[in-house]
C-alpha atoms as a PDB file:
ATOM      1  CA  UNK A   1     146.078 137.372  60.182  1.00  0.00           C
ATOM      2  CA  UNK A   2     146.691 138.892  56.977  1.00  0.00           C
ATOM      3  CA  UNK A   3     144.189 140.933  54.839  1.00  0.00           C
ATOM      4  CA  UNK A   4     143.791 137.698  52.546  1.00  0.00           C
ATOM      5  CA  UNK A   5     143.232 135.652  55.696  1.00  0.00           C
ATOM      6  CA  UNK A   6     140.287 135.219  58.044  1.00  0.00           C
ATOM      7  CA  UNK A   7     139.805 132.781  61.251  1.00  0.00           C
ATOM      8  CA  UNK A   8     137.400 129.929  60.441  1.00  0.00           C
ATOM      9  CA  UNK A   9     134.871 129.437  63.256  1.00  0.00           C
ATOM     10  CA  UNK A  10     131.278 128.478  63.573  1.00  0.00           C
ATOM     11  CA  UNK A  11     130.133 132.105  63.210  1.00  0.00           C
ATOM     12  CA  UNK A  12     131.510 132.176  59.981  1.00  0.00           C
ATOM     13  CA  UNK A  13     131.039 128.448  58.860  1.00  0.00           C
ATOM     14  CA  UNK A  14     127.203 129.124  59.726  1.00  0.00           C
ATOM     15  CA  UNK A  15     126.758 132.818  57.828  1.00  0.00           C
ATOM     16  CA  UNK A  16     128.306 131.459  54.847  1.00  0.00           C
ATOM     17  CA  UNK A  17     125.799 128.713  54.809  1.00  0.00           C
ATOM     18  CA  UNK A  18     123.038 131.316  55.737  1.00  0.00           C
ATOM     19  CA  UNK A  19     124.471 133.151  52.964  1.00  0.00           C
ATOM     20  CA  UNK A  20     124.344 130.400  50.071  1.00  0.00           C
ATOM     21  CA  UNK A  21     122.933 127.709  51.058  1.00  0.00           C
ATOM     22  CA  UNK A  22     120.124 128.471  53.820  1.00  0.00           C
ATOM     23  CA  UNK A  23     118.497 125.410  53.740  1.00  0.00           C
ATOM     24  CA  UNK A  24     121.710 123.860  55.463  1.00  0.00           C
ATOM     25  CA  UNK A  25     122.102 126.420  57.980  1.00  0.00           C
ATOM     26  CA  UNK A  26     120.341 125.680  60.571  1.00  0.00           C
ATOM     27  CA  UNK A  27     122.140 122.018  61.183  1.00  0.00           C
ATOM     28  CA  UNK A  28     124.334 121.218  64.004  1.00  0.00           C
ATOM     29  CA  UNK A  29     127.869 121.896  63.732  1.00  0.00           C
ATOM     30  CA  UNK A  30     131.176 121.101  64.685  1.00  0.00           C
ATOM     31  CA  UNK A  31     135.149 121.124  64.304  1.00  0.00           C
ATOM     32  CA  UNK A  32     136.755 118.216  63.406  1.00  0.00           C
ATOM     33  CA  UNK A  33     140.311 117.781  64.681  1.00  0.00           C
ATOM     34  CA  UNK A  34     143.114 117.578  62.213  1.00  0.00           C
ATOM     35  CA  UNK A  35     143.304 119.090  58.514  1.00  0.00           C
ATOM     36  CA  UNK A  36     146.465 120.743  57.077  1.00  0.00           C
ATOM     37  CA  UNK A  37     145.439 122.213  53.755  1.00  0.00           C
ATOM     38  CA  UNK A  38     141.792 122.251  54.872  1.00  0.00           C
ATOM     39  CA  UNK A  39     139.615 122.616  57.226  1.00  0.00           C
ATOM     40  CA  UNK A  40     137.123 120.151  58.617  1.00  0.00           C
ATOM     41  CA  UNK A  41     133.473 120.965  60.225  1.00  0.00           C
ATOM     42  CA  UNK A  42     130.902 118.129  60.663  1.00  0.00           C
ATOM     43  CA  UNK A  43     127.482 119.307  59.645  1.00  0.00           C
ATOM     44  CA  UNK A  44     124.463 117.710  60.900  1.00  0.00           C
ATOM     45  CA  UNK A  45     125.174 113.735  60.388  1.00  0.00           C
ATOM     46  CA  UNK A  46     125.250 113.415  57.431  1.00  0.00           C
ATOM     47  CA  UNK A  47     127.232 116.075  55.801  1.00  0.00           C
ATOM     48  CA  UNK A  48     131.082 118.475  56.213  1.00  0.00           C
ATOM     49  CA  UNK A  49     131.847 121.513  55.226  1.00  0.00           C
ATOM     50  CA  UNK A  50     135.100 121.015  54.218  1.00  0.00           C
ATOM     51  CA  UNK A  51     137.388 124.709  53.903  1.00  0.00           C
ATOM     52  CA  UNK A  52     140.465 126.442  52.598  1.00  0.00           C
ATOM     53  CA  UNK A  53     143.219 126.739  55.357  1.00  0.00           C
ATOM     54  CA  UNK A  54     146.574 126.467  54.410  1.00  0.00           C
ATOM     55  CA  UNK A  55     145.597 126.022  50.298  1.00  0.00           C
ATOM     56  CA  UNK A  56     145.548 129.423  49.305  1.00  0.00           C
ATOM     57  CA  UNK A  57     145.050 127.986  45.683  1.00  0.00           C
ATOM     58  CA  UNK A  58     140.745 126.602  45.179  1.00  0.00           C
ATOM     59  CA  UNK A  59     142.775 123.726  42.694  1.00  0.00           C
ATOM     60  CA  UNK A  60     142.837 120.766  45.432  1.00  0.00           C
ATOM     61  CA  UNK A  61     138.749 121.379  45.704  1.00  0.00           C
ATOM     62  CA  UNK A  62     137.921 121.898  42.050  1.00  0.00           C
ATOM     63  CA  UNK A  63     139.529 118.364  41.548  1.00  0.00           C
ATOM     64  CA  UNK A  64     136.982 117.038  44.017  1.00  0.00           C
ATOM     65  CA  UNK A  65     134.241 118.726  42.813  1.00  0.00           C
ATOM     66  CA  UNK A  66     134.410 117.517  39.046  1.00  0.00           C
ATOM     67  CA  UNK A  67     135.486 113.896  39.949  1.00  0.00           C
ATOM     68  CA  UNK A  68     134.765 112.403  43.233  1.00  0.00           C
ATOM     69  CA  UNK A  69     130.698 112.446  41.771  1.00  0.00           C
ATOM     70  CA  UNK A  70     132.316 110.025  39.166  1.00  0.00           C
ATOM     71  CA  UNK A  71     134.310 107.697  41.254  1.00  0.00           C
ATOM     72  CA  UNK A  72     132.709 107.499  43.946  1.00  0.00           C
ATOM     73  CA  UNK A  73     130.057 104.948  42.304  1.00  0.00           C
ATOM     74  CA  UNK A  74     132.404 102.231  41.304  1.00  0.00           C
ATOM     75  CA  UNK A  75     134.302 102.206  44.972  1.00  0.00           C
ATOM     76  CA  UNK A  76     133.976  99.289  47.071  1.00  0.00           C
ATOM     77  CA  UNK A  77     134.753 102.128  50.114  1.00  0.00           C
ATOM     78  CA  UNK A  78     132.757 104.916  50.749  1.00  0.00           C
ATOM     79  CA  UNK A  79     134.408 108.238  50.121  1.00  0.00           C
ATOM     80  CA  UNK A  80     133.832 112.139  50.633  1.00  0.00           C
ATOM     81  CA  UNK A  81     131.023 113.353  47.960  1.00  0.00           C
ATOM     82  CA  UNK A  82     130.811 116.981  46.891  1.00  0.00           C
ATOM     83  CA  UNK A  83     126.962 118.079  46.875  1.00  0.00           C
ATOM     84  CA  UNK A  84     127.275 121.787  46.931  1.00  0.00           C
ATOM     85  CA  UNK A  85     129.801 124.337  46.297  1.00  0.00           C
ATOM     86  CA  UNK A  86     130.752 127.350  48.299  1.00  0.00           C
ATOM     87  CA  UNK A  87     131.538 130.607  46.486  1.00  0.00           C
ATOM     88  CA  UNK A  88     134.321 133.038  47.888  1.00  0.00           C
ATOM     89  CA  UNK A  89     132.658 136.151  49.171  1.00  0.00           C
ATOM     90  CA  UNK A  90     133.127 139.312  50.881  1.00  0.00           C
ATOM     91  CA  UNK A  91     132.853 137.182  53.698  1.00  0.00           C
ATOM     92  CA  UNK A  92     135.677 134.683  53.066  1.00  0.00           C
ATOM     93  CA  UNK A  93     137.377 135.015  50.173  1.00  0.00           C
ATOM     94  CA  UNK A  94     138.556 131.728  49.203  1.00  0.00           C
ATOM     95  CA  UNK A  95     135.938 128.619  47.813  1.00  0.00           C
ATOM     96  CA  UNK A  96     134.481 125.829  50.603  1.00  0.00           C
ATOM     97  CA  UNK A  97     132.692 122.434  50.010  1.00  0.00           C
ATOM     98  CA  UNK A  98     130.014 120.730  51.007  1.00  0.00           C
ATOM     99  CA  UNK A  99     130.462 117.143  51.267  1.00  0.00           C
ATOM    100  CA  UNK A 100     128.793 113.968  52.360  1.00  0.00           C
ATOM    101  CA  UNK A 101     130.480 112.968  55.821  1.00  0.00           C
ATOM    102  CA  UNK A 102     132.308 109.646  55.889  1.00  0.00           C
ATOM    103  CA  UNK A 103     131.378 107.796  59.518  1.00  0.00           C
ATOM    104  CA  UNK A 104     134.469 106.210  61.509  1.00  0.00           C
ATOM    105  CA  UNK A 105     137.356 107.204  62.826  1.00  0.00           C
ATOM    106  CA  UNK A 106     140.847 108.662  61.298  1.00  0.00           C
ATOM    107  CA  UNK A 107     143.619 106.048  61.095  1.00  0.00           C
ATOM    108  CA  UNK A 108     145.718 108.257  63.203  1.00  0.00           C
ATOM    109  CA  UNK A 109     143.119 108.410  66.102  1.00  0.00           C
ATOM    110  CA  UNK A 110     142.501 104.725  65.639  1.00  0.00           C
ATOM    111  CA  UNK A 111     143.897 101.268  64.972  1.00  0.00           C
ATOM    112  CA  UNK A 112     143.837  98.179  62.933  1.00  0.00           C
ATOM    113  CA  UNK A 113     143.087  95.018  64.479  1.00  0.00           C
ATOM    114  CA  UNK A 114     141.788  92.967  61.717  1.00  0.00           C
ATOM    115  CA  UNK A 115     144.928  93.161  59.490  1.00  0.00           C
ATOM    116  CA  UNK A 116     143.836  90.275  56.904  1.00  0.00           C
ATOM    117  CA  UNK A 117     140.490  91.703  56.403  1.00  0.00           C
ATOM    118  CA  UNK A 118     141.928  95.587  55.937  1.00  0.00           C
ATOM    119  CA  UNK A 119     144.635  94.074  53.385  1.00  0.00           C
ATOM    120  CA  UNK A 120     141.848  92.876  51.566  1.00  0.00           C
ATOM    121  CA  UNK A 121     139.270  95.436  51.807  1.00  0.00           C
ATOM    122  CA  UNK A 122     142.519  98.436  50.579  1.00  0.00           C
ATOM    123  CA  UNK A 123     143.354  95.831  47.738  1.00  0.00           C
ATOM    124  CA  UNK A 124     140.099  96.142  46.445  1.00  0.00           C
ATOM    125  CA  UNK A 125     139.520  99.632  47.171  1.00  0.00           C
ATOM    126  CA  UNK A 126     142.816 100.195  44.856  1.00  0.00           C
ATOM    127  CA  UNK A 127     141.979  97.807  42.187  1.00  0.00           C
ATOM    128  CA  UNK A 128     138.382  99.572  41.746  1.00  0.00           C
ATOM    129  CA  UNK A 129     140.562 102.990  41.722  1.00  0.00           C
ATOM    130  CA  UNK A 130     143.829 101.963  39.499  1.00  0.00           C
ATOM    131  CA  UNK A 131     141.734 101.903  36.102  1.00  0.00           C
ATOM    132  CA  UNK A 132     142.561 103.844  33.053  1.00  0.00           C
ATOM    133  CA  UNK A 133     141.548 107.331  33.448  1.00  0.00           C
ATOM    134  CA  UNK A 134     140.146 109.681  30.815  1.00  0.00           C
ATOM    135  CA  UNK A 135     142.208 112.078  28.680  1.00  0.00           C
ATOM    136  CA  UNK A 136     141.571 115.403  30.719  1.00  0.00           C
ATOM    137  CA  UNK A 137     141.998 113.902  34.043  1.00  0.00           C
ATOM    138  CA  UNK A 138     144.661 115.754  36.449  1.00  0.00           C
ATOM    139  CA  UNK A 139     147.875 115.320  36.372  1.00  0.00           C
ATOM    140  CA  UNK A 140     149.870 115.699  39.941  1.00  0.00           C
ATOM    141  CA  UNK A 141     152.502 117.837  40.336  1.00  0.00           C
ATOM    142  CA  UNK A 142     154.730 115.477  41.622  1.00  0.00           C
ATOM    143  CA  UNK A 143     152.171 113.183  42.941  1.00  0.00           C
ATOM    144  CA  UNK A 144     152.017 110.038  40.617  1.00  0.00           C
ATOM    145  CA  UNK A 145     155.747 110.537  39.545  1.00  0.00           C
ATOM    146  CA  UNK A 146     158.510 107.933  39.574  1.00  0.00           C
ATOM    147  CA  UNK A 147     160.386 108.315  42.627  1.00  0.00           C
ATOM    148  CA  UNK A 148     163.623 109.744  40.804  1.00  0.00           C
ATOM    149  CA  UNK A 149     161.194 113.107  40.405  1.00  0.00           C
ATOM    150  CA  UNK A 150     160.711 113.647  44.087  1.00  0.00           C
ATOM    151  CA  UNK A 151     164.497 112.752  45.298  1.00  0.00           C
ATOM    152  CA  UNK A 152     165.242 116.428  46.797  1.00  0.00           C
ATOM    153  CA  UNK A 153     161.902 115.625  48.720  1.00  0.00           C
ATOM    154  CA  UNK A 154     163.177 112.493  50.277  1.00  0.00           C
ATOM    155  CA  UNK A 155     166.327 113.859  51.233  1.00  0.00           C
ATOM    156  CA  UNK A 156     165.151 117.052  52.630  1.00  0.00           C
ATOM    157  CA  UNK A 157     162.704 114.695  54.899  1.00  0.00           C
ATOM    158  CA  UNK A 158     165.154 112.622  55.748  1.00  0.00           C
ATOM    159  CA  UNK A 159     168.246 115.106  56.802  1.00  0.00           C
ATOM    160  CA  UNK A 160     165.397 117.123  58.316  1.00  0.00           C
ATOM    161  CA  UNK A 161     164.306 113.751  60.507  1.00  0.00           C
ATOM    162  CA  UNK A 162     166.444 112.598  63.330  1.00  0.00           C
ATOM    163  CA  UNK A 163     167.726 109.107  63.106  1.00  0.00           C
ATOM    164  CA  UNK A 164     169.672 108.852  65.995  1.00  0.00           C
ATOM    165  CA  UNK A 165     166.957 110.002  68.431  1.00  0.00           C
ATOM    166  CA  UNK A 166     164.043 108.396  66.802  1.00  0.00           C
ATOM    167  CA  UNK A 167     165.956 105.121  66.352  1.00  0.00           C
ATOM    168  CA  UNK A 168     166.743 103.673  62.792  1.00  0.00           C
ATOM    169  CA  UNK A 169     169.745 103.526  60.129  1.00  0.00           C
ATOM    170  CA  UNK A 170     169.496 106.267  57.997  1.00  0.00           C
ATOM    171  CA  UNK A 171     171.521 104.414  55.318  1.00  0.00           C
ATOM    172  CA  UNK A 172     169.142 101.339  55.292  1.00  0.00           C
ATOM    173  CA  UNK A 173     165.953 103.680  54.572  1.00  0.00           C
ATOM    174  CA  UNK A 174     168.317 104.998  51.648  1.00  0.00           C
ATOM    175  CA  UNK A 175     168.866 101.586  50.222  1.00  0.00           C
ATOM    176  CA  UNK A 176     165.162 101.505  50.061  1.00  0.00           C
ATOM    177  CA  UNK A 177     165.167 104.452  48.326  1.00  0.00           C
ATOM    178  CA  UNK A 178     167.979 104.050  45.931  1.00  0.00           C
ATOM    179  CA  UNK A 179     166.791 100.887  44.694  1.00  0.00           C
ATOM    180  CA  UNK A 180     163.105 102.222  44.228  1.00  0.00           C
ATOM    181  CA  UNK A 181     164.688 105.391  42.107  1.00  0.00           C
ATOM    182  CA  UNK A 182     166.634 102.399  40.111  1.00  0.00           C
ATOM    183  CA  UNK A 183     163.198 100.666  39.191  1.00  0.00           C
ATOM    184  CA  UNK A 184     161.928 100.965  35.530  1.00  0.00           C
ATOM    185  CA  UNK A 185     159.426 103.448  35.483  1.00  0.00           C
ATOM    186  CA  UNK A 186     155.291 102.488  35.088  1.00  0.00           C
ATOM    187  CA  UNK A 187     154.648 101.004  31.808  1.00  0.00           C
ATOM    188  CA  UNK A 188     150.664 100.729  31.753  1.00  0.00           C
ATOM    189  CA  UNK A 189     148.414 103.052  31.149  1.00  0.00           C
ATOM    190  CA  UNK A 190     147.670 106.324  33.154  1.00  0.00           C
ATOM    191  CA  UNK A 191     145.180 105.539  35.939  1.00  0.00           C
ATOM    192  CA  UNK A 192     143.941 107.115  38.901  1.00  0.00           C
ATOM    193  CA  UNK A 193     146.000 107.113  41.938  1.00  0.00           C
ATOM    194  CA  UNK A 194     144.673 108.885  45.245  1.00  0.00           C
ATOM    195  CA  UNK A 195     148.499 109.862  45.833  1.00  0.00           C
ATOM    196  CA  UNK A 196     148.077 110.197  49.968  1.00  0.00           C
ATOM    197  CA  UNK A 197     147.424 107.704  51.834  1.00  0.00           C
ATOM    198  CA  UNK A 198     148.360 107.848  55.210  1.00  0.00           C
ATOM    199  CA  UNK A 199     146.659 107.470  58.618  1.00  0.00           C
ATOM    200  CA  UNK A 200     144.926 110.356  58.650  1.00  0.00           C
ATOM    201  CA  UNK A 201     143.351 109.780  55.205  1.00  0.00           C
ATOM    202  CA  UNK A 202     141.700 106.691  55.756  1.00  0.00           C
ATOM    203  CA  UNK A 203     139.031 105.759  58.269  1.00  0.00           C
ATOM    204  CA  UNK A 204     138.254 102.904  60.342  1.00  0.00           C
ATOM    205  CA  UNK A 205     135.898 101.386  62.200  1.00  0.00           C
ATOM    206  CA  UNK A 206     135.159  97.570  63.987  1.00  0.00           C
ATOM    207  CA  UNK A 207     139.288  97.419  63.128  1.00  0.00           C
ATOM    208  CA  UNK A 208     139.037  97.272  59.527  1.00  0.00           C
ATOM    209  CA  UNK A 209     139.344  99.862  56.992  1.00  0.00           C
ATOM    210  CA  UNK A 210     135.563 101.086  56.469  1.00  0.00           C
ATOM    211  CA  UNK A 211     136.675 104.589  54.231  1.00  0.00           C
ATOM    212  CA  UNK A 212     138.392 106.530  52.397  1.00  0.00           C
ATOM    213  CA  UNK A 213     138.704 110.659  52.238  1.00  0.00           C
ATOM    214  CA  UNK A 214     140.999 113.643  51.118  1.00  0.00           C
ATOM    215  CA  UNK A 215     141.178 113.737  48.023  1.00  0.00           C
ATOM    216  CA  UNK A 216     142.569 116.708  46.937  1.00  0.00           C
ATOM    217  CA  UNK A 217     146.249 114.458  45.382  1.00  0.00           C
ATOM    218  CA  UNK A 218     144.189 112.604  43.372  1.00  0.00           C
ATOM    219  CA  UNK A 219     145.280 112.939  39.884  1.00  0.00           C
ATOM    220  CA  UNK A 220     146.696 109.769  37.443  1.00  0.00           C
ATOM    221  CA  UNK A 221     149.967 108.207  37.380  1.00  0.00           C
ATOM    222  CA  UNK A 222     151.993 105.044  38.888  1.00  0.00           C
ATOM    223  CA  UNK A 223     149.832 103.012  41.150  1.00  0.00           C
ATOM    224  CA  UNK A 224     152.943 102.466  43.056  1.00  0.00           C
ATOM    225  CA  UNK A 225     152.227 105.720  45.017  1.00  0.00           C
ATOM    226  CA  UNK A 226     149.022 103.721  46.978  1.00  0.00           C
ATOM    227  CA  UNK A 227     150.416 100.685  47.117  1.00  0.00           C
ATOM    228  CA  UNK A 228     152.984 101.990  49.339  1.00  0.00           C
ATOM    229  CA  UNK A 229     150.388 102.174  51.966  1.00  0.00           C
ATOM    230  CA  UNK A 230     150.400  98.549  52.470  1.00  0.00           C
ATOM    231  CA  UNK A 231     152.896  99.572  54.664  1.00  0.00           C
ATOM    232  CA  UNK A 232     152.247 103.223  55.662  1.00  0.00           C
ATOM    233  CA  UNK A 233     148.405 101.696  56.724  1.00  0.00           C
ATOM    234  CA  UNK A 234     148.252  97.919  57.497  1.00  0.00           C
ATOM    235  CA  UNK A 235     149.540  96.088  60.318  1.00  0.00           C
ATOM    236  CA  UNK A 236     152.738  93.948  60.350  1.00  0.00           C
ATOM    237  CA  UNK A 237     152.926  91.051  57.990  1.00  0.00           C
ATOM    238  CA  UNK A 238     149.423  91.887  56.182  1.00  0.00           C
ATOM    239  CA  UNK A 239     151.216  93.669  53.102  1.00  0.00           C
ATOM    240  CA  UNK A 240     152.186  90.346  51.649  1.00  0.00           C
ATOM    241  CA  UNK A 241     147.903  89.388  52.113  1.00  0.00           C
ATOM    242  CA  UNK A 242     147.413  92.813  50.495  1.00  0.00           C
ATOM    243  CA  UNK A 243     149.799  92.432  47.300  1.00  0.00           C
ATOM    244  CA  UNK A 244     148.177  88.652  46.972  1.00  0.00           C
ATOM    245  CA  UNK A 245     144.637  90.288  46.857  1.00  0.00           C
ATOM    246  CA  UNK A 246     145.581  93.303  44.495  1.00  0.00           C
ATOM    247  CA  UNK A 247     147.389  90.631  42.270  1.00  0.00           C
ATOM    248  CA  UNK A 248     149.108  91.218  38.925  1.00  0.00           C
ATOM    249  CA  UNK A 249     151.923  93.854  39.779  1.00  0.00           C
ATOM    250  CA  UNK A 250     155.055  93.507  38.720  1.00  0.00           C
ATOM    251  CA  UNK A 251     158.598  93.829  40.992  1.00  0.00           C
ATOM    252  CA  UNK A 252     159.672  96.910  39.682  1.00  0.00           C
ATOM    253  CA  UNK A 253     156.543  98.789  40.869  1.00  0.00           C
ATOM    254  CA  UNK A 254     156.857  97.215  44.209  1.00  0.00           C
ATOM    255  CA  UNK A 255     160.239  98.578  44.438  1.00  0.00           C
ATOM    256  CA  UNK A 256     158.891 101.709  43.615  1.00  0.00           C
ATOM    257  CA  UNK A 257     156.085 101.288  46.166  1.00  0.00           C
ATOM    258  CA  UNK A 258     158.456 100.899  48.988  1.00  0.00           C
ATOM    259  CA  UNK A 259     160.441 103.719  47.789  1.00  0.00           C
ATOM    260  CA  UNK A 260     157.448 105.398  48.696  1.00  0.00           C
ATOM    261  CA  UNK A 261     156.781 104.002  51.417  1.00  0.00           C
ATOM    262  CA  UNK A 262     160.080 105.272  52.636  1.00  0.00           C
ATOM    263  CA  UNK A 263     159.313 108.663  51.592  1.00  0.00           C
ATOM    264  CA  UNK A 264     155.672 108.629  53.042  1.00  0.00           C
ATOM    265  CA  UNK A 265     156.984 107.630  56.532  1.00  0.00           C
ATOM    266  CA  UNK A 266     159.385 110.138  56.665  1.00  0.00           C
ATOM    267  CA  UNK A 267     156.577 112.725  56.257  1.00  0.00           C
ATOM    268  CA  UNK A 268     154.641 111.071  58.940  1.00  0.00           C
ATOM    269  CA  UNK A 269     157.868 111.278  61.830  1.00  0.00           C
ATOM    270  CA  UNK A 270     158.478 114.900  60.682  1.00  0.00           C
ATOM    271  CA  UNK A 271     155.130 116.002  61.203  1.00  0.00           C
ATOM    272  CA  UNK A 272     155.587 114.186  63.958  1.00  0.00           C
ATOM    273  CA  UNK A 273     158.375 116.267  65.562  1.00  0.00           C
ATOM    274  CA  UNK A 274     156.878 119.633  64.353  1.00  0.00           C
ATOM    275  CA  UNK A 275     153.458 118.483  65.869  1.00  0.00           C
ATOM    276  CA  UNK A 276     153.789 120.197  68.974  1.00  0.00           C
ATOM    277  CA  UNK A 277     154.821 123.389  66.921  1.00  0.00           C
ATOM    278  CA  UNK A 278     151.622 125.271  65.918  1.00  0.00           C
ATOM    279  CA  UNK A 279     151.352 123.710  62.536  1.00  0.00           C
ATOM    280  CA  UNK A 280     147.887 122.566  61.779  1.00  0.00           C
ATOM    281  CA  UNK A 281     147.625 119.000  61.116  1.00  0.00           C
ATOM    282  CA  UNK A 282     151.287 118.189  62.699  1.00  0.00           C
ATOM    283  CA  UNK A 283     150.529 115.788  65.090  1.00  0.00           C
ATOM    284  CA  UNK A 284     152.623 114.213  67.787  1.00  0.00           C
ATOM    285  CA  UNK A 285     150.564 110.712  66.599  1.00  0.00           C
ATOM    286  CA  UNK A 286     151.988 110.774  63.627  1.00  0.00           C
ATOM    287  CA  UNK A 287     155.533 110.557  64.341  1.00  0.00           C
ATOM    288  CA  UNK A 288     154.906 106.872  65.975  1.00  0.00           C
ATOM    289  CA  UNK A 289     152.455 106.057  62.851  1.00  0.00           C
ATOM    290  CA  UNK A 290     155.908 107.050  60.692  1.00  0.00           C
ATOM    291  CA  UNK A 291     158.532 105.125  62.662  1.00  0.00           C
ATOM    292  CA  UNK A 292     156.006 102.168  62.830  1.00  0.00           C
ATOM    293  CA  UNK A 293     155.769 101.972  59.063  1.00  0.00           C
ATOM    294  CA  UNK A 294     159.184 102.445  58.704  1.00  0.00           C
ATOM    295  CA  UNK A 295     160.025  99.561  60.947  1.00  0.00           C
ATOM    296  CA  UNK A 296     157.211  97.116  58.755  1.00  0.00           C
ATOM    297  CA  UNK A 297     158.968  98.476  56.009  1.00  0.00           C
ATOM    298  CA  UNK A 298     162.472  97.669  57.101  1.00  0.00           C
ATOM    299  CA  UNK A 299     161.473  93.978  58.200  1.00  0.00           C
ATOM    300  CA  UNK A 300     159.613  93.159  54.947  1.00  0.00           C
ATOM    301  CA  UNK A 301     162.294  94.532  52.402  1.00  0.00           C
ATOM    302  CA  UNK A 302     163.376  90.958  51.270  1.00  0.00           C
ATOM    303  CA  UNK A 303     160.370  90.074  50.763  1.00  0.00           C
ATOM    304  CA  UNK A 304     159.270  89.630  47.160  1.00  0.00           C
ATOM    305  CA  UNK A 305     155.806  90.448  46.183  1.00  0.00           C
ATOM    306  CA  UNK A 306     155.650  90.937  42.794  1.00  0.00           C
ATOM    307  CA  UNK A 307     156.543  88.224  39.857  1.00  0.00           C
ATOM    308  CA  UNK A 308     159.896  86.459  40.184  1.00  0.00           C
ATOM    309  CA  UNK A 309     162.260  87.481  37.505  1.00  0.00           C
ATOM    310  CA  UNK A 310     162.372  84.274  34.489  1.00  0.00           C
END
């Protein structure tokens, strides 16, 4: 530990809520597995405390704070609610949120079994979230960028992910890629884009889709970035049912979409490998989640989605 850091544990989870909010204190608590920026502890059934880990910035939770209230009401999924705020302290010196709890299971601890009914139920989800957003919403740092801004990311992923062991043709996810950084850039307005989606950020439960959480991406920019989780989260074949129920996009952003797609589960197999590694939130699950997505991606790429070129 450094002087600026300090283990999280129950102890200290349960003094800081003594601290500022003692009403709360007393409730049951408990880790939750997972987290890489932050840190997850279920509190009482209803609520999380959700921490600073890796973030050694408060930005990610401010974001939540000022706009999950607002969009939470117009989602067709439930999603993580801030209802109090956590100061930093002498005790830990770095902000901590309490938010309403989201019941089900992680993606990456779970599975999809009811692939038409989760294409449908993340198409709708999206369409609720890809509306105009206001003026003075955030604006990602990367996140939400055409895929030509993030091309030293994809290539660090993939020279950093091994093709030959996991089993795929490096030069076919490239095409993907390529051809997504060729797309014409978004031409409608800004809107709100979650901006990471992945297994771990979306919860299930009866083998549909049944929430939503983390956040701490959102910020506005090219819906392409979520769509790309029709394949990064749905089962094989349902991301043609999922583009038919979001309706009215265009083949340039679903070129873009599988770009980052591509790029999305790369991150997945290299967390993956590093999951046995120490890293919090690298997790051996997620290199199969990756390569799985990958392959769904590979298999669908003639497939058109969007409009046919007139």
């Amino acid at each position: 530990m450094t002087d600026i850091e300090t283990e999280v544990t129950a102890h200290l989870i349960r003094d800081l809520l003594r601290d500022q909010h003692p009403d709360l204190a007393e409730l049951s608590l408990r880790e939750v597995d997972g987290g890489w920026g932050n840190q997850m502890w279920r509190l009482g059934d209803e609520l999380a405390v959700r921490i600073q880990r890796m973030n050694t910035e408060p930005d990610e939770q401010l974001k939540e704070r000022r706009w999950l209230p607002l969009l939470a009401p117009r989602l067709p999924l439930p999603i993580p609610v801030p209802v109090r705020s956590g100061a930093p302290s002498e005790r830990f010196p770095k902000i901590w949120t309490v938010m309403t709890w989201v019941p089900g299971l992680p993606l990456d601890r779970g599975s999809i079994t009811r692939g038409e009914h989760a294409a449908d139920t993340l198409a709708a989800f999206l369409r609720a979230l890809h509306v105009e957003a206001p003026a003075d919403a955030p604006v990602g740092a990367g996140v939400g960028a055409h895929p030509a801004d993030c091309a030293d990311g994809f290539h660090q992923f993939l020279d950093s992910v091994d093709a030959d062991a996991i089993g795929f043709d490096a030069a076919d996810v490239r095409a993907v890629w390529d051809d997504a950084v060729a797309a014409p850039a978004w031409q409608g307005p800004p809107v709100w884009v979650h901006g990471d989606l992945h297994p771990a950020n979306v919860v299930v439960a009866d083998g549909t889709l049944v929430g939503v959480v983390d956040f701490g991406a959102v910020c506005v920019g090219d819906p392409a970035w979520d769509l790309a989780a029709s394949w990064v989260l749905l089962p094989a074949g349902a991301a043609a049912r999922f583009f038919q129920a979001y309706a009215e996009v265009d083949e340039a952003t679903v070129r873009r979409a599988r770009g980052l797609a591509a790029l999305k589960s790369l991150f997945l197999m290299l967390m993956g490998q590093n999951g046995d590694r120490g890293l919090p939130g690298g997790k051996p699950a997620w290199g199969p989640a990756g390569r799985a997505a990958l392959d769904r991606l590979l298999s669908e790429r003639q497939t058109r989605f969007g409009p046919r070129r007139t």
